[in-house]
Protein backbone atom coordinates (compact mmCIF):
# COMPACT_ATOMS: atom_id res chain seq x y z
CA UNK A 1 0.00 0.00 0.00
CA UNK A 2 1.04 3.30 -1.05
CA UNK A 3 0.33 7.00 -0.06
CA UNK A 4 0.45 9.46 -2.20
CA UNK A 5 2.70 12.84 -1.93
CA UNK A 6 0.96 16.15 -2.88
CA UNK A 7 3.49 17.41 -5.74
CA UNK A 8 3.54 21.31 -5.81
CA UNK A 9 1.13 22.44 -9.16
CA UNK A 10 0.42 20.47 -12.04
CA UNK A 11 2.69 17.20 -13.18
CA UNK A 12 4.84 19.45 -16.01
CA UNK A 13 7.71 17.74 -18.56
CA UNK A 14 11.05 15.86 -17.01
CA UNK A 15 13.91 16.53 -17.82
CA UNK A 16 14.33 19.78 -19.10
CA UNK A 17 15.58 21.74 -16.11
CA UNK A 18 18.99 23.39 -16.49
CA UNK A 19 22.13 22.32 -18.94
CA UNK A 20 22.60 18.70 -17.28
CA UNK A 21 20.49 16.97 -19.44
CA UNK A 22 22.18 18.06 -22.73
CA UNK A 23 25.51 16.82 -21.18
CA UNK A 24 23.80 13.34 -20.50
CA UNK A 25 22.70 13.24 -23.93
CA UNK A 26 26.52 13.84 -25.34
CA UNK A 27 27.71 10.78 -22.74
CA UNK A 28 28.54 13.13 -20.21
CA UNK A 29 28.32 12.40 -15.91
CA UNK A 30 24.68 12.94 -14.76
CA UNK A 31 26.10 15.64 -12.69
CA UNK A 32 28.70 17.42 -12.37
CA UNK A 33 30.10 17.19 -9.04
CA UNK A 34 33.26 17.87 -7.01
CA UNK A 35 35.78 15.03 -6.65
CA UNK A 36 36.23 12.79 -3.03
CA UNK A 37 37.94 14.95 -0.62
CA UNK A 38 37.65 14.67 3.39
CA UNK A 39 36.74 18.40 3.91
CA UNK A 40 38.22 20.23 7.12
CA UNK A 41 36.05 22.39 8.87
CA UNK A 42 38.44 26.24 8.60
CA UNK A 43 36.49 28.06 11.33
CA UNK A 44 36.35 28.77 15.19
CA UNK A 45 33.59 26.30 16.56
CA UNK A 46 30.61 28.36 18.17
CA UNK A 47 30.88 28.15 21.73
CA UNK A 48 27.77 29.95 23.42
CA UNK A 49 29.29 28.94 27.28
CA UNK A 50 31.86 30.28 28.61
CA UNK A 51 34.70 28.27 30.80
CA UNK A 52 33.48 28.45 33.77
CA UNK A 53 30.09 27.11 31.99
CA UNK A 54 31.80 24.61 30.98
CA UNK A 55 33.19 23.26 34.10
CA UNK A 56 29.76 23.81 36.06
CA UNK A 57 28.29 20.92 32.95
CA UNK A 58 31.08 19.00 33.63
CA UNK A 59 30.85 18.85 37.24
CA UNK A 60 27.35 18.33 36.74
CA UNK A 61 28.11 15.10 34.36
CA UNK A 62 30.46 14.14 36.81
CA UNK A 63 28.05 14.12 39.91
CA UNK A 64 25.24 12.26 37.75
CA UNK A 65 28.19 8.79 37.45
CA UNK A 66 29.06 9.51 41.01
CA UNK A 67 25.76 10.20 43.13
CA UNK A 68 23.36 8.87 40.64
CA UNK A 69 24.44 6.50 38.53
CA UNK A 70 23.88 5.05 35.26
CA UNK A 71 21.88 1.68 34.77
CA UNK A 72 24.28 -0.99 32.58
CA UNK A 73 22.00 -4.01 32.04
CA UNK A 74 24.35 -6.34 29.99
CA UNK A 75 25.79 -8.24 32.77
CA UNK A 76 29.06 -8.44 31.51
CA UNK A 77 29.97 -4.97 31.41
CA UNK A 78 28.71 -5.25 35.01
CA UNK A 79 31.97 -7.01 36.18
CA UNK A 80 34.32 -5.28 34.02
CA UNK A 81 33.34 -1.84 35.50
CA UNK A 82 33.45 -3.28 38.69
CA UNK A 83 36.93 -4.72 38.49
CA UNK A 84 38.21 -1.20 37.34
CA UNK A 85 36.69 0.54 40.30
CA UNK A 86 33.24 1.78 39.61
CA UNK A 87 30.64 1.30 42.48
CA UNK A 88 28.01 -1.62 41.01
CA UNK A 89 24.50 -1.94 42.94
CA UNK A 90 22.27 -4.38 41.22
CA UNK A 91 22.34 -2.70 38.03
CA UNK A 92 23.34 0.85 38.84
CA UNK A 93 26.70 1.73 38.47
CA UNK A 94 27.96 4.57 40.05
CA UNK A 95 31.82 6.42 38.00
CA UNK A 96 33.95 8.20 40.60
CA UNK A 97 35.13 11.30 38.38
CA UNK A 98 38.86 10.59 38.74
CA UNK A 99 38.39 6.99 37.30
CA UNK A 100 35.88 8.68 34.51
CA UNK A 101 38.79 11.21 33.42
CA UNK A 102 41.37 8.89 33.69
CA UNK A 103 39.34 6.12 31.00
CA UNK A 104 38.50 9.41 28.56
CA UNK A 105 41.90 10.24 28.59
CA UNK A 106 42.85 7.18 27.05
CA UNK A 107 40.19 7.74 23.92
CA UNK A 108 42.21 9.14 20.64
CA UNK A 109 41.46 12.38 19.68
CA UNK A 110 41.92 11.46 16.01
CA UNK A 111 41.89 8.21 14.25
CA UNK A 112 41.47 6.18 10.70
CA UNK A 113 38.92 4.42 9.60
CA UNK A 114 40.14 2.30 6.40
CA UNK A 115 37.51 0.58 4.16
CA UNK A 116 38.26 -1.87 1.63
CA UNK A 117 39.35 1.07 -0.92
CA UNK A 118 42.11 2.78 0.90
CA UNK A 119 41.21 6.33 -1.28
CA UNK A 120 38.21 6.04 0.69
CA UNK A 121 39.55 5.84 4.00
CA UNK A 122 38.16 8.33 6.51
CA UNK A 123 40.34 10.66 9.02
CA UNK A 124 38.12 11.27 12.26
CA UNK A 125 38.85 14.14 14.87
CA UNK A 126 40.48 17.17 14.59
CA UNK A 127 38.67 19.56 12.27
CA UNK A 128 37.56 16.86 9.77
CA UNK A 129 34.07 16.60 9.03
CA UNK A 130 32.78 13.29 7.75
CA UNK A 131 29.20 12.68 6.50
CA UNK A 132 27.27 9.62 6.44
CA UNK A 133 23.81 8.51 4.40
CA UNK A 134 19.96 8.60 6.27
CA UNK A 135 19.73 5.83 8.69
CA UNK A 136 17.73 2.96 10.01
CA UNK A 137 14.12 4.28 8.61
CA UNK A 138 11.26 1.93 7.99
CA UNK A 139 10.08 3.80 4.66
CA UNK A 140 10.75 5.36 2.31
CA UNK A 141 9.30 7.72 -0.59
CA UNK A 142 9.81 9.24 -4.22
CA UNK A 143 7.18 11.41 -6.26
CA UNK A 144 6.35 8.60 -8.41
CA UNK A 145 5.15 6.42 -6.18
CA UNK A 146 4.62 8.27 -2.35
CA UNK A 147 5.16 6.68 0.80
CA UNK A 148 5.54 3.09 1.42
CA UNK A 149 7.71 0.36 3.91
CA UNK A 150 11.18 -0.10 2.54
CA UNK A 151 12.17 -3.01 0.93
CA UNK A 152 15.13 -4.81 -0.54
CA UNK A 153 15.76 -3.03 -3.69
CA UNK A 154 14.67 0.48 -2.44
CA UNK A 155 17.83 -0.94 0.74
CA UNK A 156 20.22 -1.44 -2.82
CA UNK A 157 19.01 1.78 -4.52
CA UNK A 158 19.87 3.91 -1.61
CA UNK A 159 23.38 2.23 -1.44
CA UNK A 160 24.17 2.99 -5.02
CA UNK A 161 22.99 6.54 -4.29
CA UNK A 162 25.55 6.85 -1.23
CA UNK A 163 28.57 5.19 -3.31
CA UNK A 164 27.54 8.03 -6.46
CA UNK A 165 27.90 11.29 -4.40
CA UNK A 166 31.37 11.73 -3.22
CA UNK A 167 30.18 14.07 -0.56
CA UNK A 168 29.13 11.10 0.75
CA UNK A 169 32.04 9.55 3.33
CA UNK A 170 30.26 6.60 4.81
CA UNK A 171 27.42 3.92 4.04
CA UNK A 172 25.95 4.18 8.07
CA UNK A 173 22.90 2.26 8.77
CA UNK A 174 20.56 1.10 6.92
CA UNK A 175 19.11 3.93 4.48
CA UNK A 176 15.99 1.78 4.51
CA UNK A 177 14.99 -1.34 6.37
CA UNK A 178 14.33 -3.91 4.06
CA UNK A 179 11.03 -5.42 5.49
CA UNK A 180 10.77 -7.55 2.75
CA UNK A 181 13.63 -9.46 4.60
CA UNK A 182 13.48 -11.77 7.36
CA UNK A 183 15.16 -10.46 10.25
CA UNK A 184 17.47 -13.43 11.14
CA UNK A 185 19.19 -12.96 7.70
CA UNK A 186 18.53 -9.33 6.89
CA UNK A 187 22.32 -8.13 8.11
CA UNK A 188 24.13 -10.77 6.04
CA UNK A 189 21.93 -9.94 2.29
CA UNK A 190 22.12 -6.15 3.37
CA UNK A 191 26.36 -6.15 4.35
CA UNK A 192 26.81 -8.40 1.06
CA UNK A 193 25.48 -5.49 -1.11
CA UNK A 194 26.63 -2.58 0.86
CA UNK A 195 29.84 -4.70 0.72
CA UNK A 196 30.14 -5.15 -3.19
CA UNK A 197 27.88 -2.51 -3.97
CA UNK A 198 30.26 0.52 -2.55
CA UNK A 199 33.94 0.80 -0.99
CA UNK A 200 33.45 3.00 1.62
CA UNK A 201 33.20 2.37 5.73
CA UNK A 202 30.38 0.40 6.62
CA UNK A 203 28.43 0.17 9.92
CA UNK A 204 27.47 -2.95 12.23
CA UNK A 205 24.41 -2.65 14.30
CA UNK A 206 25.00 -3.64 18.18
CA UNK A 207 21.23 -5.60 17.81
CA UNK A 208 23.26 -9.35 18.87
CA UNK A 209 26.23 -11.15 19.05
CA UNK A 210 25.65 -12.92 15.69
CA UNK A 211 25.09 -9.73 13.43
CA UNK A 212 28.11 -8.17 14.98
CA UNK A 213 30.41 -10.87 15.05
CA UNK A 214 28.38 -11.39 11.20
CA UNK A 215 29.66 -7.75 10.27
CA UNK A 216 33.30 -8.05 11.52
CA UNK A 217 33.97 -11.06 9.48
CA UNK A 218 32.26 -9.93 6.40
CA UNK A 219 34.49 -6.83 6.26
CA UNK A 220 37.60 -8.64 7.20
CA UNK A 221 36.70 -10.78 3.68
CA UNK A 222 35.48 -7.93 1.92
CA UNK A 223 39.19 -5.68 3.00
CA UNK A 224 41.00 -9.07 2.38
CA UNK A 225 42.49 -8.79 5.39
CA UNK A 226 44.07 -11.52 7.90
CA UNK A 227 42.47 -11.58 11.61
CA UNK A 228 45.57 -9.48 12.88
CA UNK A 229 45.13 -7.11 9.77
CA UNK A 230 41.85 -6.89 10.71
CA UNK A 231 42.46 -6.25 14.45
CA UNK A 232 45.77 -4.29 13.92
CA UNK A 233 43.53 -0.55 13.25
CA UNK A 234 39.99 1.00 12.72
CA UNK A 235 37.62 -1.18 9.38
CA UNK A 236 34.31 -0.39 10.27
CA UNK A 237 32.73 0.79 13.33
CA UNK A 238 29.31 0.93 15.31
CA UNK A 239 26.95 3.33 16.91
CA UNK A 240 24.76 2.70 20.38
CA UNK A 241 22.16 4.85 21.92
CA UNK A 242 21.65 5.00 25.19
CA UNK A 243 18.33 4.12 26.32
CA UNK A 244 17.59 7.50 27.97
CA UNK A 245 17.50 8.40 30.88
CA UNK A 246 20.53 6.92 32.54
CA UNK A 247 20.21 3.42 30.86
CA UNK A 248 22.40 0.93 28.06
CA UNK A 249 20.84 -1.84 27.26
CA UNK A 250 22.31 -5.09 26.44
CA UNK A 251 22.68 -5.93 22.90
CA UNK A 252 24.38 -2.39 22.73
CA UNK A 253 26.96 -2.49 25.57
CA UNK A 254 27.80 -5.86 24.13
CA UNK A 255 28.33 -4.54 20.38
CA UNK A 256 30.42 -2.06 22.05
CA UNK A 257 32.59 -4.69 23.65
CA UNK A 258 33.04 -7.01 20.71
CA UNK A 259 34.36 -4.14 18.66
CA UNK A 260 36.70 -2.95 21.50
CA UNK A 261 38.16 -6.29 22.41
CA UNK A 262 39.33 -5.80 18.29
CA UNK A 263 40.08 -2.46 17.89
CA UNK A 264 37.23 -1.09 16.30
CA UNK A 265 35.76 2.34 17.40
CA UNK A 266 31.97 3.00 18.73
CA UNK A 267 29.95 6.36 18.59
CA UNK A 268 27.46 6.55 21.71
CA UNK A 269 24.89 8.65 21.00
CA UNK A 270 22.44 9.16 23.47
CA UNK A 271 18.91 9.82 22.77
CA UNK A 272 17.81 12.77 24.81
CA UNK A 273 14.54 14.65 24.04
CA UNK A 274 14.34 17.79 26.34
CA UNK A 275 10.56 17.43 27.82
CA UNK A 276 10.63 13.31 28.13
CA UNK A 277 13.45 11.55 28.44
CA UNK A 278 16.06 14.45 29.64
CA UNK A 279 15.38 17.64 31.81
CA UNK A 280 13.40 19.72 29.57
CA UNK A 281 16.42 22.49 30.00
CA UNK A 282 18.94 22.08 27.07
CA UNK A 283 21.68 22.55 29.16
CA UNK A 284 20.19 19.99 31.94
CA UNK A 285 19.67 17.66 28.49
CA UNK A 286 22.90 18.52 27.62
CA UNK A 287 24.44 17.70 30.55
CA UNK A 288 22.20 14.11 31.24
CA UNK A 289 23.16 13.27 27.57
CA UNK A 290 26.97 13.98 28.25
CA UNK A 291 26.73 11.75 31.46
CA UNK A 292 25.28 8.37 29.15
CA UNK A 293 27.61 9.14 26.56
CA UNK A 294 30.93 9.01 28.67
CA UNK A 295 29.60 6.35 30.95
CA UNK A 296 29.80 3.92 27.88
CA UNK A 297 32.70 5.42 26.36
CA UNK A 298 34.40 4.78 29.96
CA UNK A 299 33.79 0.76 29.57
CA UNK A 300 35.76 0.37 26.00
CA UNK A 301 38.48 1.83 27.86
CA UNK A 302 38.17 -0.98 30.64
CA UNK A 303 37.90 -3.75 27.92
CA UNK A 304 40.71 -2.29 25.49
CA UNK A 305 42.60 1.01 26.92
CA UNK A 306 43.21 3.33 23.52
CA UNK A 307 40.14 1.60 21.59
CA UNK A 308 38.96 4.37 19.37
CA UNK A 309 35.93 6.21 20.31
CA UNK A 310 33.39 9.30 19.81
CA UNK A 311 30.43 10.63 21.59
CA UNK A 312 27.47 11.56 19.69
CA UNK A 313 24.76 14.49 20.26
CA UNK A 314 21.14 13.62 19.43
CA UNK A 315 19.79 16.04 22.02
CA UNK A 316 16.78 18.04 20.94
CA UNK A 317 13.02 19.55 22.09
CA UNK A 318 9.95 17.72 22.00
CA UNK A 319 6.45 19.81 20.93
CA UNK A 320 4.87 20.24 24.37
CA UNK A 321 1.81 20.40 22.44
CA UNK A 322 1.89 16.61 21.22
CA UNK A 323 5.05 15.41 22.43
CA UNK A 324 6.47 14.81 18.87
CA UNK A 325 10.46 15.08 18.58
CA UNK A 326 11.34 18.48 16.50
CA UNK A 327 14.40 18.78 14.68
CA UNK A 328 16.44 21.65 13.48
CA UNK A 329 15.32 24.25 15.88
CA UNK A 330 17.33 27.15 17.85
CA UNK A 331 17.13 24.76 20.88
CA UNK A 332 18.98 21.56 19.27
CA UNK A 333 21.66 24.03 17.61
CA UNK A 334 22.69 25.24 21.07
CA UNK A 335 22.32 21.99 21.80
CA UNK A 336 24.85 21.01 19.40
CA UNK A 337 26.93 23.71 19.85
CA UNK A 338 27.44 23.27 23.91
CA UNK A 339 27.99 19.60 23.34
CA UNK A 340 30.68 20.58 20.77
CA UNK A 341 32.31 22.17 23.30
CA UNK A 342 32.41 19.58 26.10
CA UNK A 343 33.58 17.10 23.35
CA UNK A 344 36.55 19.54 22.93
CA UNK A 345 36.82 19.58 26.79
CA UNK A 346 36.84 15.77 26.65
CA UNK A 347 38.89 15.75 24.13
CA UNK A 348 37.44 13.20 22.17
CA UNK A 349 35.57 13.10 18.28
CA UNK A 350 31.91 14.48 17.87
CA UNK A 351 28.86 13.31 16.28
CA UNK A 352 25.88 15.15 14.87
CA UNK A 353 23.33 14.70 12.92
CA UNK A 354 21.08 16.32 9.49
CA UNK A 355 17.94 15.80 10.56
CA UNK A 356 14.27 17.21 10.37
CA UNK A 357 10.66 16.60 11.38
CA UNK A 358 9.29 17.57 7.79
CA UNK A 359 7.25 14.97 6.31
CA UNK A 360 7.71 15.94 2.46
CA UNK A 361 10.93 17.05 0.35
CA UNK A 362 9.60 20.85 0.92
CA UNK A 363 10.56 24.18 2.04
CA UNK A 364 9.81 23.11 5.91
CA UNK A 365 12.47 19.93 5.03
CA UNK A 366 15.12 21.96 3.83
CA UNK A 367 15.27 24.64 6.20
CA UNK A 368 15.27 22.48 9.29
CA UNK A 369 17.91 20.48 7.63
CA UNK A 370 19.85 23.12 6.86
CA UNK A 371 19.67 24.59 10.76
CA UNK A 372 20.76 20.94 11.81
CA UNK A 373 23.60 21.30 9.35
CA UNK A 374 24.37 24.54 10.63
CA UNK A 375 24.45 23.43 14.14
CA UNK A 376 27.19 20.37 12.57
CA UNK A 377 28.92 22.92 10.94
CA UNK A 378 29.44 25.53 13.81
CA UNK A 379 29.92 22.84 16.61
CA UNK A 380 32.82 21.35 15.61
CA UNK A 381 31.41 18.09 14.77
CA UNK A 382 33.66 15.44 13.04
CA UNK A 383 30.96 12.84 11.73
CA UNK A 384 27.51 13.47 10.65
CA UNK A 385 25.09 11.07 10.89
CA UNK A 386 21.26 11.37 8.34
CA UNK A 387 23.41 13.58 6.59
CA UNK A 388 21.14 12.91 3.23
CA UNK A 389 17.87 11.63 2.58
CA UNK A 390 16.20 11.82 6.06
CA UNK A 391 12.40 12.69 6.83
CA UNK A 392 9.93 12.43 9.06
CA UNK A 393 12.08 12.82 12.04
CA UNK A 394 13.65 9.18 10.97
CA UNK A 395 10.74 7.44 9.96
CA UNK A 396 11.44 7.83 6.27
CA UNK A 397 14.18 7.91 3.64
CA UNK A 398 13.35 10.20 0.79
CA UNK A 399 14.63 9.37 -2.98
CA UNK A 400 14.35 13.35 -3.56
CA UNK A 401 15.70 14.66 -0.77
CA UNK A 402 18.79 12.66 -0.93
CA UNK A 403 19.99 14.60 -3.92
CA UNK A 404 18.66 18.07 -2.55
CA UNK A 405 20.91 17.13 0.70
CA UNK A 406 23.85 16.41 -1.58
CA UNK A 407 23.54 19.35 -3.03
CA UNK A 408 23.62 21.60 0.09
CA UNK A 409 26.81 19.06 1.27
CA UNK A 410 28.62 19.75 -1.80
CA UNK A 411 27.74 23.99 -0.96
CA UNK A 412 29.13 23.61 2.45
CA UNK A 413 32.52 21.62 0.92
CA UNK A 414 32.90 25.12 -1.24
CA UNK A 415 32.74 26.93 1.95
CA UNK A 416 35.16 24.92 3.27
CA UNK A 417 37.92 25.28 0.77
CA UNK A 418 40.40 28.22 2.07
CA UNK A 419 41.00 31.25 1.24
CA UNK A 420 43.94 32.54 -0.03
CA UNK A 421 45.50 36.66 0.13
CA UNK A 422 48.01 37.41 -2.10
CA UNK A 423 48.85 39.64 -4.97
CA UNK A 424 47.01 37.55 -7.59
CA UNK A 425 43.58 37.04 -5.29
CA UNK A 426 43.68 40.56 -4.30
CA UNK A 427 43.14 41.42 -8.05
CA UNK A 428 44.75 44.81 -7.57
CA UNK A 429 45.80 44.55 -11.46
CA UNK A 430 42.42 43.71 -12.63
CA UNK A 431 40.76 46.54 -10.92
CA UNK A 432 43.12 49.10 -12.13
CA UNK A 433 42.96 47.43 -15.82
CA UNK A 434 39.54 48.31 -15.65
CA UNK A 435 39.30 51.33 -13.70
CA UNK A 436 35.60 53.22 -12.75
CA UNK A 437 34.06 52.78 -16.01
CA UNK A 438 34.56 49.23 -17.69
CA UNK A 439 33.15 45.68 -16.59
CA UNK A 440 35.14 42.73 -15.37
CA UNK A 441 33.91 39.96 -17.69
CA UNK A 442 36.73 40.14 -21.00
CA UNK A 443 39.80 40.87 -18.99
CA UNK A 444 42.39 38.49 -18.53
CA UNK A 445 42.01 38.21 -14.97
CA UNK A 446 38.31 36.82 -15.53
CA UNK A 447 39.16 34.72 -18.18
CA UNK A 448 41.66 33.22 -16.42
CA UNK A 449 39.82 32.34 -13.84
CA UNK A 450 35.56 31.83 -14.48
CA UNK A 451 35.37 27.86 -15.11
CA UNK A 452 36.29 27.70 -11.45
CA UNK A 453 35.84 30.63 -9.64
CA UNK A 454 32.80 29.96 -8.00
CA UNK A 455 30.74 26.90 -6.46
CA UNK A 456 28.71 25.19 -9.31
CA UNK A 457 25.57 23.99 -8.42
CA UNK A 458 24.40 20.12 -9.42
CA UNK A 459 20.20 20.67 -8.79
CA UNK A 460 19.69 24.35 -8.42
CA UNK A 461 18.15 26.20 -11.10
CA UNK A 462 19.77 30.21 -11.83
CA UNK A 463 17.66 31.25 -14.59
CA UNK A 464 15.58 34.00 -14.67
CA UNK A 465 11.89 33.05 -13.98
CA UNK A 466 11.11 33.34 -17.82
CA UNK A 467 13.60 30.64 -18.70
CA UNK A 468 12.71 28.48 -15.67
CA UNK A 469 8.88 29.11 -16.77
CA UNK A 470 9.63 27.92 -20.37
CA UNK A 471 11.74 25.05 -19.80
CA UNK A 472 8.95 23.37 -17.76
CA UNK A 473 8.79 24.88 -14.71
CA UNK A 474 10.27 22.22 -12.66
CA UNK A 475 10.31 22.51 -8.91
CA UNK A 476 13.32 21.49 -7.33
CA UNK A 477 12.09 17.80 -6.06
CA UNK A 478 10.70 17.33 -9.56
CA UNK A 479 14.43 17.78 -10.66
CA UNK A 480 16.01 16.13 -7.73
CA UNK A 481 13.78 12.87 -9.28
CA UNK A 482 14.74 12.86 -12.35
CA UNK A 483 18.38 13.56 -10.90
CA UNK A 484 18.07 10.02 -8.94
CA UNK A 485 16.73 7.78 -11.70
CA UNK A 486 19.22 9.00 -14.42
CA UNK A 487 21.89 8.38 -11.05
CA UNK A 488 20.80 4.50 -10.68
CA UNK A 489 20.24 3.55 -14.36
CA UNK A 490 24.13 4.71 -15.20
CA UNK A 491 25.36 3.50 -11.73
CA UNK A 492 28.36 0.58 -11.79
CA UNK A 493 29.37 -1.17 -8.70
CA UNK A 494 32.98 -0.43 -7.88
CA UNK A 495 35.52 -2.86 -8.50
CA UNK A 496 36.14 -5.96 -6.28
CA UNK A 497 37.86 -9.16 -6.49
CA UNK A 498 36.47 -11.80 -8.33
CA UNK A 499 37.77 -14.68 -5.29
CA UNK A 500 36.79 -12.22 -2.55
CA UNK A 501 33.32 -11.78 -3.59
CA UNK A 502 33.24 -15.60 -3.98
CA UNK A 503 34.35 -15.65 -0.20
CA UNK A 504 31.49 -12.70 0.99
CA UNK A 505 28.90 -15.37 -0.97
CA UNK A 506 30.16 -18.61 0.54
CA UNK A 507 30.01 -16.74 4.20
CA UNK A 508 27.00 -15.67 3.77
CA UNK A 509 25.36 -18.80 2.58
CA UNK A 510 26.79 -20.86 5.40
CA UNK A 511 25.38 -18.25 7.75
CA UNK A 512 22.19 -18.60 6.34
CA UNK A 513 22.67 -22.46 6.80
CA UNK A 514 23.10 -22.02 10.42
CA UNK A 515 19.98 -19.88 10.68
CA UNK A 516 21.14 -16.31 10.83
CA UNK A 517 20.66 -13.99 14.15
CA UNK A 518 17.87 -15.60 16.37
CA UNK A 519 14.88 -13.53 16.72
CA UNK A 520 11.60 -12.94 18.82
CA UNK A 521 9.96 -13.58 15.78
């Protein structure tokens, strides 16, 4: 069953917005867009606290693991804490601050992540910025068709989409779930294709032993890598939420283990809506969130000291009218931006996220998702998570809006690029060639220079209304789906070897032999 999307005025011709399509037509890319690059982030991080600010949250975290206490329900991580000094009672576990700062010190403030294409490999920390496709939704949408559950091929389709766009850095999650997939066998078909169908880092869900264990081994096979290769520095990694407030569950803390023990890095993200499950304060969210996030990060260090590790931000307001989670507003920018800061306290990577509550590819989409990458941009984060394709406050993954997003990530890589004074930007010559009464477009100067002087948009349309009027007047989803389709029909898989795919198959069939993941289903 499908719903339909309202499309903005009548259905109008495909196809004939801006010069792309006449550079298809003489074998040309689909678009044109700028090459892989991991961009660096040139500016001073917002930082709306000031240091003692700072050190009141921190204190704050601190006296929430030492008087309070954070529930850890996986058993295990139970005695490890406990044999490093942390106060267990039942289930609570209570950080003395000394032991808490002495774990985080041990977390690298920069590492690699290396997929099975080493040009892809990822530098986290410092002032890189890193980001990743939607994640984990259970449907998806297009114009064509509306709103519907994800399945297999929309799972594939979204994969090709985040191996096209260069701005893309890492296949995360899921783009999709793939209902259409059995559970106990759904991570082994959808590593496979993320596997073969792109080379960049891939993700393991902490849902289970098996599917992480699953994960690990598939992208050992896929890197062609030896168990000590493997082991040696950073393939893949995971992300856990904490299951707010002051609780990790067990499948997570146990993901997080099974990729310390080998020397693979975990984001903790805690989930903290101001209003219900954190104080509804952002800086008392803030602060809650911070507490989760470091109480986690604190047992990697127990079970491998120097693991790789980040803390993520996913703290933002609910409507007090109806209790839905809103995204991209002032409050989860300074949100964003104080967490930012305590990361840089803590020393340790940051992750964000480019996110809405919109429930169409519209105006209300792109501005919320443009304040969410705004509060990415100005907070310092190193990895952003949803950073294309995301609606519906996570509940879908939109065809459309993945190529709008791209297009705003490949705006924000232009404003990264530096700038550069000197005698030949300054343009000194050029201005006294032309003096108070010519133009600047025939000089030399210009000439030199116009083919890449400025950012070049992929989806936006610059004519003048007329032009736009007469060549169809396409609204900017309309373009953004025929963008996709022409994307997918000219997409090829990147290269892998013929004897390692053979492997990933033969792995994946015996897994499937031995019944998968077990399941409550």
């Amino acid at each position: 069953m499908t719903e339909t999307i309202d499309k903005p005025q009548k259905r109008v011709r495909r196809g004939r917005g801006g010069g792309r399509e006449g550079n298809r037509r003489r074998g040309g890319p689909v678009i044109d867009q700028q090459p892989w690059r991991i961009p660096v982030n040139p500016d001073r991080p917002t930082e709306p606290v000031d240091a003692d600010d700072v050190a009141k949250i921190h204190d704050a975290a601190m006296r929430i693991l030492e008087e309070i206490g954070i529930e850890f329900l996986n058993h295990d991580s139970l005695k490890i804490l406990k044999a490093h000094g942390a106060t267990v009672n039942g289930e609570n576990v209570r950080m003395g601050r000394d032991m808490v700062m002495e774990k985080i010190a041990l977390v690298p403030s920069t590492f690699t992540l290396t997929p099975r294409n080493r040009e892809h490999r990822l530098e986290v920390g410092g002032k890189h910025i890193l980001f990743g496709n939607v994640s984990s939704p259970p449907n998806c949408s297009d114009l064509d068709t509306g709103r519907r559950t994800g399945t297999f091929e929309d799972y594939k389709n979204f994969i090709r989409l985040t191996q096209y766009f260069n701005c893309i850095h890492f296949a995360g999650g899921y783009p999709v779930e793939p209902m259409d997939i059995h559970p106990s066998v759904r991570h082994l078909d959808c590593l496979y294709e993320k596997l073969v169908l792109t080379d960049k880092v891939v993700h393991a869900y902490s849902l289970g032993a098996e599917r992480v264990e699953d994960v690990m081994e598939m992208t050992r096979i896929a890197g062609g890598l030896s168990h000590d290769e493997f082991d040696a520095s950073p393939r893949m990694y995971t992300n856990i939420n904490s299951t707010s407030p002051l609780k990790h569950d067990v499948p997570m803390l146990d993901g997080l283990m099974r990729l310390a023990k080998r020397g693979q890095p975990t984001i903790v993200t805690p989930f903290t809506l101001a209003g219900a499950m954190a104080p509804v304060t952002m800086v008392g969210a803030v602060t809650q969130s911070l507490a989760e996030g470091l109480a986690a990060i604190v047992l990697a260090q127990c079970v491998n000291p120097g693991c790789p590790a980040a803390i993520g931000t996913f703290t933002s307001n609910v409507d007090m009218k109806t209790g839905a989670p809103a995204f991209g507003t002032p409050d989860y920018v300074r949100a964003t931006q104080i967490t930012g800061q305590m990361a840089r306290f803590y020393d340790i990577p940051m992750r964000s996220s480019g996110v809405c509550a919109a429930n169409i590819p519209d105006g209300q989409a792109m501005w919320e998702y443009m304040f969410s990458m705004w509060a990415s941009i100005t907070s310092g984060t190193n990895i952003v998570y949803h950073a294309a394709g995301w609606l519906e406050g996570g509940l879908c993954a939109s065809y459309e809006k993945f190529v709008m997003d791209c297009e705003v990530l490949q705006m924000f890589q232009s404003y990264f690029q530096p700038t550069v004074v000197d005698e030949d930007t300054l343009g000194l010559d050029a201005i006294r060639e032309v003096g108070p009464h010519g133009h600047f477009f025939g000089i030399q100067h210009t000439q030199d220079r116009y083919e890449t002087a400025f950012h070049s948009p992929f989806l936006s349309d610059w004519n003048n209304y007329e032009n736009w009027r007469d060549r169809g007047g396409i609204w900017t989803a309309e373009r953004a789906n025929a963008m996709w389709k022409q994307i997918l029909d000219e997409f090829t898989p990147p290269p892998m070897d013929q004897a390692i795919q053979e492997e990933l198959q033969a792995f994946v069939a015996k897994r499937k032999e031995e019944g998968g993941a077990p399941t409550d289903f």
